[in-house]
C-alpha atoms as a PDB file:
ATOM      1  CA  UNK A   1       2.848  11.330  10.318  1.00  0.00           C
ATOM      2  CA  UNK A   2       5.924  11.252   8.150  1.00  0.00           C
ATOM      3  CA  UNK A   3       8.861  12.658   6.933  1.00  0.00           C
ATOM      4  CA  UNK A   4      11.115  12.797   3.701  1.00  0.00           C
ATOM      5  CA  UNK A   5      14.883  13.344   4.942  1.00  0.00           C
ATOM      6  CA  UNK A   6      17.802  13.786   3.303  1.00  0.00           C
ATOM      7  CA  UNK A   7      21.454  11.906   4.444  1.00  0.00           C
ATOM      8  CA  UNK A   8      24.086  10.762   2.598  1.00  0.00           C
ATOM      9  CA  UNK A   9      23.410  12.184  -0.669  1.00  0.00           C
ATOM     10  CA  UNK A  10      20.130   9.770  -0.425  1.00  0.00           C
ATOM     11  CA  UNK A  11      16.326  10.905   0.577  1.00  0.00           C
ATOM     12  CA  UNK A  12      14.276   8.401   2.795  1.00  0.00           C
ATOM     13  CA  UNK A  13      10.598   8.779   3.375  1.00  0.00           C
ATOM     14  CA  UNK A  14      10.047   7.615   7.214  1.00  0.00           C
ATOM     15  CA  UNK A  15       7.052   7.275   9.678  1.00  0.00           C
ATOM     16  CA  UNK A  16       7.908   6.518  13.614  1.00  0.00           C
ATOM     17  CA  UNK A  17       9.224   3.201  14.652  1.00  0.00           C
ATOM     18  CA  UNK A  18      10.169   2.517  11.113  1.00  0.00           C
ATOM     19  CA  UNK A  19      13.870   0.671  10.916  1.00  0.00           C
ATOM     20  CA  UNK A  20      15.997   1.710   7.707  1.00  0.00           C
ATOM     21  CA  UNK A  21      19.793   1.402   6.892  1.00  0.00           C
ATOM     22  CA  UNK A  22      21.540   4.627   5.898  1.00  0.00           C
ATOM     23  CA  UNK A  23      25.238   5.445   5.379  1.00  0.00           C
ATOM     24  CA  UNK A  24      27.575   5.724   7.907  1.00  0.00           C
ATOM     25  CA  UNK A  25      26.627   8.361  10.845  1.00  0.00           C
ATOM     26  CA  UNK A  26      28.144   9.509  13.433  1.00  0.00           C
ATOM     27  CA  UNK A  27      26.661   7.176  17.174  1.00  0.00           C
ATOM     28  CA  UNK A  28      27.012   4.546  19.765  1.00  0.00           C
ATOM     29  CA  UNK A  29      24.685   2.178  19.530  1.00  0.00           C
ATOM     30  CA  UNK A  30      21.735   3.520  21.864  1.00  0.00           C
ATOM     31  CA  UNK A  31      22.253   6.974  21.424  1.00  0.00           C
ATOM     32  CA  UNK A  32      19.669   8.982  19.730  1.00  0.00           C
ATOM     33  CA  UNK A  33      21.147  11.058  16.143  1.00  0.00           C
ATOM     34  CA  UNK A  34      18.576  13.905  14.801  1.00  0.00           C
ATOM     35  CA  UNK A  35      18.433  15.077  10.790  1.00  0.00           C
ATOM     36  CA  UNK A  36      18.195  18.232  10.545  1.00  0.00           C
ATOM     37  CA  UNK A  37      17.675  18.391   6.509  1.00  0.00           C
ATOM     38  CA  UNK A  38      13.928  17.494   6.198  1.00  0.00           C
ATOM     39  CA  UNK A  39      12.205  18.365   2.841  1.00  0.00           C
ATOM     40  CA  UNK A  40       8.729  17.115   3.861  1.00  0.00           C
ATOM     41  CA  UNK A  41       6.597  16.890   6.819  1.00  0.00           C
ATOM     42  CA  UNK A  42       2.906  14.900   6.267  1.00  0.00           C
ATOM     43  CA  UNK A  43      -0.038  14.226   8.007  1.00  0.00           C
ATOM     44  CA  UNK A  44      -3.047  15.890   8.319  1.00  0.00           C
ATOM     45  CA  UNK A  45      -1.313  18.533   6.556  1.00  0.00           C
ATOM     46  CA  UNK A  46       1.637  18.657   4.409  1.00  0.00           C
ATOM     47  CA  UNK A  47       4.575  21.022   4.832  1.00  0.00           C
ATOM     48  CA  UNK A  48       6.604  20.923   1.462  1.00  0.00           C
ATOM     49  CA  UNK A  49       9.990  22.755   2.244  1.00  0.00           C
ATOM     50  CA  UNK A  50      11.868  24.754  -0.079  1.00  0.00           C
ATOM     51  CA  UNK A  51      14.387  23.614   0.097  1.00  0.00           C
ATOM     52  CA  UNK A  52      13.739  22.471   3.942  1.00  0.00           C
ATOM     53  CA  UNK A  53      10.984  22.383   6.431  1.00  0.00           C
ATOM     54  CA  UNK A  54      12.143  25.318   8.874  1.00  0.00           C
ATOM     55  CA  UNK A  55      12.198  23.672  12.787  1.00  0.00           C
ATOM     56  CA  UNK A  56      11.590  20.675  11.260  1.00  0.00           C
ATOM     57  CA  UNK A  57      13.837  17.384  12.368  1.00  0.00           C
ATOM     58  CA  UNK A  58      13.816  13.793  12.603  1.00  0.00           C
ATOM     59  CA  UNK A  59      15.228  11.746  14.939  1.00  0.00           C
ATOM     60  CA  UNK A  60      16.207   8.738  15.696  1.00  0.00           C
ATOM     61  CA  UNK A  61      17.984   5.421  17.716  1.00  0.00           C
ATOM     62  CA  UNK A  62      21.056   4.013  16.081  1.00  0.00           C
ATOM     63  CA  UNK A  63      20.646  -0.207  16.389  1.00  0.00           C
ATOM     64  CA  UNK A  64      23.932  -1.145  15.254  1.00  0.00           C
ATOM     65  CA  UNK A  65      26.944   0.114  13.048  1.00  0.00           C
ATOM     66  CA  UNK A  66      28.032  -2.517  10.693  1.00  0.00           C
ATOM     67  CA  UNK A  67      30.065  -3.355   7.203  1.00  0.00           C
ATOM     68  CA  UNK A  68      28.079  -4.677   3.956  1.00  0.00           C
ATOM     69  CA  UNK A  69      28.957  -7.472   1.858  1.00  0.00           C
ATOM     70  CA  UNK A  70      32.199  -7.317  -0.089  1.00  0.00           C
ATOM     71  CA  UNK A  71      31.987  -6.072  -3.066  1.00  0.00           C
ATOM     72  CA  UNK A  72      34.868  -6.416  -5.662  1.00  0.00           C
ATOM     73  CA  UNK A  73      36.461  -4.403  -8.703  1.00  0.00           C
ATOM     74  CA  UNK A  74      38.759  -6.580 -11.063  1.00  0.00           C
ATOM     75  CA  UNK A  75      40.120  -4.555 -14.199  1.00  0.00           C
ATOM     76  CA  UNK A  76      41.496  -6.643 -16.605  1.00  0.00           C
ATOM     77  CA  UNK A  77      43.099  -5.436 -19.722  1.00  0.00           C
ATOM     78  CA  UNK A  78      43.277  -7.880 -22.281  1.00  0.00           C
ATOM     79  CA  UNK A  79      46.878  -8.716 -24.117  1.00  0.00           C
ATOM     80  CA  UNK A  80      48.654  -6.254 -21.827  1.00  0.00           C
ATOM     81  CA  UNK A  81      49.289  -8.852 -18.570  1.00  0.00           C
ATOM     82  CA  UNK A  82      47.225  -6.035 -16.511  1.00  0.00           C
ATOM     83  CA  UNK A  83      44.922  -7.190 -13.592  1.00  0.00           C
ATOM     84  CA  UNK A  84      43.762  -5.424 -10.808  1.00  0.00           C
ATOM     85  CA  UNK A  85      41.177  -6.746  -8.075  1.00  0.00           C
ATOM     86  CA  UNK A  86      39.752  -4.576  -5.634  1.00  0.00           C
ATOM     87  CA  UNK A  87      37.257  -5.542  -3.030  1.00  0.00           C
ATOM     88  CA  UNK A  88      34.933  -2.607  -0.835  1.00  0.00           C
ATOM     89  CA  UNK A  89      32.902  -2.939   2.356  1.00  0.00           C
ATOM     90  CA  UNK A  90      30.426  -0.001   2.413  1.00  0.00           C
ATOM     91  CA  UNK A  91      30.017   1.107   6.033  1.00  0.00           C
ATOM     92  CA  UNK A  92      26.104   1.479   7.357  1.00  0.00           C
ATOM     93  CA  UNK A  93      24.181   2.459  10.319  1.00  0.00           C
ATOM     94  CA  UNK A  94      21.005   1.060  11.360  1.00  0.00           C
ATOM     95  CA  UNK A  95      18.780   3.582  12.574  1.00  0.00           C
ATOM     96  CA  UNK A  96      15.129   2.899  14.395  1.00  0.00           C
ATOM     97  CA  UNK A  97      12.890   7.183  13.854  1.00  0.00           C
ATOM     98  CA  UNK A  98      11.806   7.358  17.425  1.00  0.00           C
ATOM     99  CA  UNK A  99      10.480  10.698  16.725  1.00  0.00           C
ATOM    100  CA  UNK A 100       9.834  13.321  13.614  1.00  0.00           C
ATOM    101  CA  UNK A 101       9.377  16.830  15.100  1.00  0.00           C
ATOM    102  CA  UNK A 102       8.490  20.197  13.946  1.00  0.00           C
ATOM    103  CA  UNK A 103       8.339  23.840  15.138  1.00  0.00           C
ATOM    104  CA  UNK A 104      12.122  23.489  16.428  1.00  0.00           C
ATOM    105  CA  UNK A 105      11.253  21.182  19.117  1.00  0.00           C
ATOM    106  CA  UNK A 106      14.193  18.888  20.660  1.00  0.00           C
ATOM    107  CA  UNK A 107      14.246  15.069  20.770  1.00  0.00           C
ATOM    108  CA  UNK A 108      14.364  13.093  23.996  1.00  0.00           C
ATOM    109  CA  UNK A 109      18.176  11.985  24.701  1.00  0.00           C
ATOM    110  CA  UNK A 110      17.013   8.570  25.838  1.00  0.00           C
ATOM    111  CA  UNK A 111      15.139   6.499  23.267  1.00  0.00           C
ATOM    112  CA  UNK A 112      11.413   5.078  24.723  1.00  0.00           C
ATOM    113  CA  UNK A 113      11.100   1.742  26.330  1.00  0.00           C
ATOM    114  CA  UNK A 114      10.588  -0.680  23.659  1.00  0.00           C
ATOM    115  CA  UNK A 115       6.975  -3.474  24.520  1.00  0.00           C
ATOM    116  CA  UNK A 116       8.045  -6.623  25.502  1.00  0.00           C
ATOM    117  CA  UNK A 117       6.153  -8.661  22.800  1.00  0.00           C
ATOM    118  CA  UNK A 118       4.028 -11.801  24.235  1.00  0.00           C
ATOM    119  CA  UNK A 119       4.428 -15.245  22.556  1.00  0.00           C
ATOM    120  CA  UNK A 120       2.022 -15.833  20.481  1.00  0.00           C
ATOM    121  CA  UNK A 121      -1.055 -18.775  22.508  1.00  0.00           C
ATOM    122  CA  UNK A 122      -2.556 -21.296  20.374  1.00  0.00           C
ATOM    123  CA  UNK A 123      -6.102 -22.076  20.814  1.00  0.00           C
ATOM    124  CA  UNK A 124      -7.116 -25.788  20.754  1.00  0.00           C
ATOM    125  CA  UNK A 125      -8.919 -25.463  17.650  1.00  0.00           C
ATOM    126  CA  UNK A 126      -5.733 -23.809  15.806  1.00  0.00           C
ATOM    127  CA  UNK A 127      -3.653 -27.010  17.563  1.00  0.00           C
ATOM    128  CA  UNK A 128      -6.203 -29.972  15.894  1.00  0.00           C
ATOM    129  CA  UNK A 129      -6.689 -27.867  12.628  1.00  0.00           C
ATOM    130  CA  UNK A 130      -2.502 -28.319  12.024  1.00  0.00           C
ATOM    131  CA  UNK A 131      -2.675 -31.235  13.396  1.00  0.00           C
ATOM    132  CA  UNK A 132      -5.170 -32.602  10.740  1.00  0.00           C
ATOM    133  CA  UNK A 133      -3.309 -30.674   8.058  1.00  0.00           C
ATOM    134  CA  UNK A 134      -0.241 -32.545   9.143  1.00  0.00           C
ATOM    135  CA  UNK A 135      -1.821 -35.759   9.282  1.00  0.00           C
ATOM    136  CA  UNK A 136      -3.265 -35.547   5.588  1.00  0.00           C
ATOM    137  CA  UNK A 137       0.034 -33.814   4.191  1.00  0.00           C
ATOM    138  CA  UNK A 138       2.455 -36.789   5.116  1.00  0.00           C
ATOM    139  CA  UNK A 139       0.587 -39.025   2.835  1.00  0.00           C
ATOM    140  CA  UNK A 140       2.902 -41.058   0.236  1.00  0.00           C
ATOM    141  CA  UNK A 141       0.927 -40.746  -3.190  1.00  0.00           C
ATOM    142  CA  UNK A 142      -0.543 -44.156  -5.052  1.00  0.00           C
ATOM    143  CA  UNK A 143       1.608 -46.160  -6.757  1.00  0.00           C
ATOM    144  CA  UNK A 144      -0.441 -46.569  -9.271  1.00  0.00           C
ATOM    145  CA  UNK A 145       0.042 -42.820 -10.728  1.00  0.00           C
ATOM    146  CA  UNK A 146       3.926 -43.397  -9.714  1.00  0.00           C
ATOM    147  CA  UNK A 147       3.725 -46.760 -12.338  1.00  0.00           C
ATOM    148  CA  UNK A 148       1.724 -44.201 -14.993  1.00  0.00           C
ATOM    149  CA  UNK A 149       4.664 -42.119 -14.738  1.00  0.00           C
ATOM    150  CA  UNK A 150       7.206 -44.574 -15.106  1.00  0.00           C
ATOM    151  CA  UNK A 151       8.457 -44.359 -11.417  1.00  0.00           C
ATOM    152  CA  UNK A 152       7.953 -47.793 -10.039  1.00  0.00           C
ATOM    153  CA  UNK A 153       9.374 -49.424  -7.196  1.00  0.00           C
ATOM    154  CA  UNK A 154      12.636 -51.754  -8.294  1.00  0.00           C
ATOM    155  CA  UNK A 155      13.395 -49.090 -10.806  1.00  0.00           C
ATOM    156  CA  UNK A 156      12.102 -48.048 -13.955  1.00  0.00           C
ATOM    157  CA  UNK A 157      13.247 -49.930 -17.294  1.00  0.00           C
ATOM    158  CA  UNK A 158      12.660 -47.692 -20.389  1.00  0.00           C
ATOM    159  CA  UNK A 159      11.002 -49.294 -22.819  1.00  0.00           C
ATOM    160  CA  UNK A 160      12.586 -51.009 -25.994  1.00  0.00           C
ATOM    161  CA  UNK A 161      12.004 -49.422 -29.196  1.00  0.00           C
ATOM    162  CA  UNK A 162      10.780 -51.945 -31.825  1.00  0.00           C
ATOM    163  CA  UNK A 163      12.929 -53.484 -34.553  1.00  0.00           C
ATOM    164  CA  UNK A 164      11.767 -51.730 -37.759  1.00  0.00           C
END
């Protein structure tokens, strides 16, 4: 299922778990935030709003508020002695959709346990195929094809043009 939102003056087409960076909203880190302005609901069916999908919202986990790079704004006009720099630090939230719900439904005020995620095992055969691809890559080429290029060992003296 997914959803086509609108926040910020921006649209964003989401699906659950998905993790997007909006402007700022509103939210402790942890706390869940819901959208209320959805324009489209998919799936098995699609629900097109006009202008919005009535009862529908999305919502979702804010991960962290935080400060883009700088961006700056110099203004120079030439022959008059006029400068002006400027720098800006757009503000963003990061935002994890827990949910995307329709029919007026509430979210849940806690956001769901996230898995635990398992390191990945090697098998032996994985370990000795790396281990023979490391084996063979560490290889210093011939220096026979580093003479044909000119790259000998000693360094390499160009060659002197003949007297015409």
């Amino acid at each position: 299922m997914f959803a086509v939102f609108k926040t910020g003056g921006k649209q964003y087409r989401v699906a659950a778990e998905d993790v997007l960076k909006v402007d700022k909203v509103k939210g402790e880190p942890g706390e869940i935030v819901e959208f209320g302005e959805v324009l489209v609901v998919g799936g098995e069916s699609v629900a097109l709003g006009s202008p919005m999908v009535a009862g529908a919202t999305v919502a979702a986990e804010v991960l962290d508020q935080g400060r883009g790079g700088k961006i700056i704004a110099f203004k120079k006009r030439r022959r008059k002695n006029s400068r002006r720099k400027r720098g800006h630090r757009q503000e963003f939230t990061l935002l994890r959709i827990t949910e995307i719900l329709t029919d007026g439904k509430k979210p849940s005020k806690t956001a769901p346990p996230r898995p635990k995620r398992a390191p990945a095992q090697k098998s032996e055969e994985a370990s000795e195929a790396s281990a023979a691809a490391g084996a063979g890559a560490t290889e210093k080429p011939s220096t026979a094809s580093a003479e044909k290029r000119g790259k000998a060992k000693g360094g390499a003296a160009k060659a002197k043009k003949p007297a015409a």
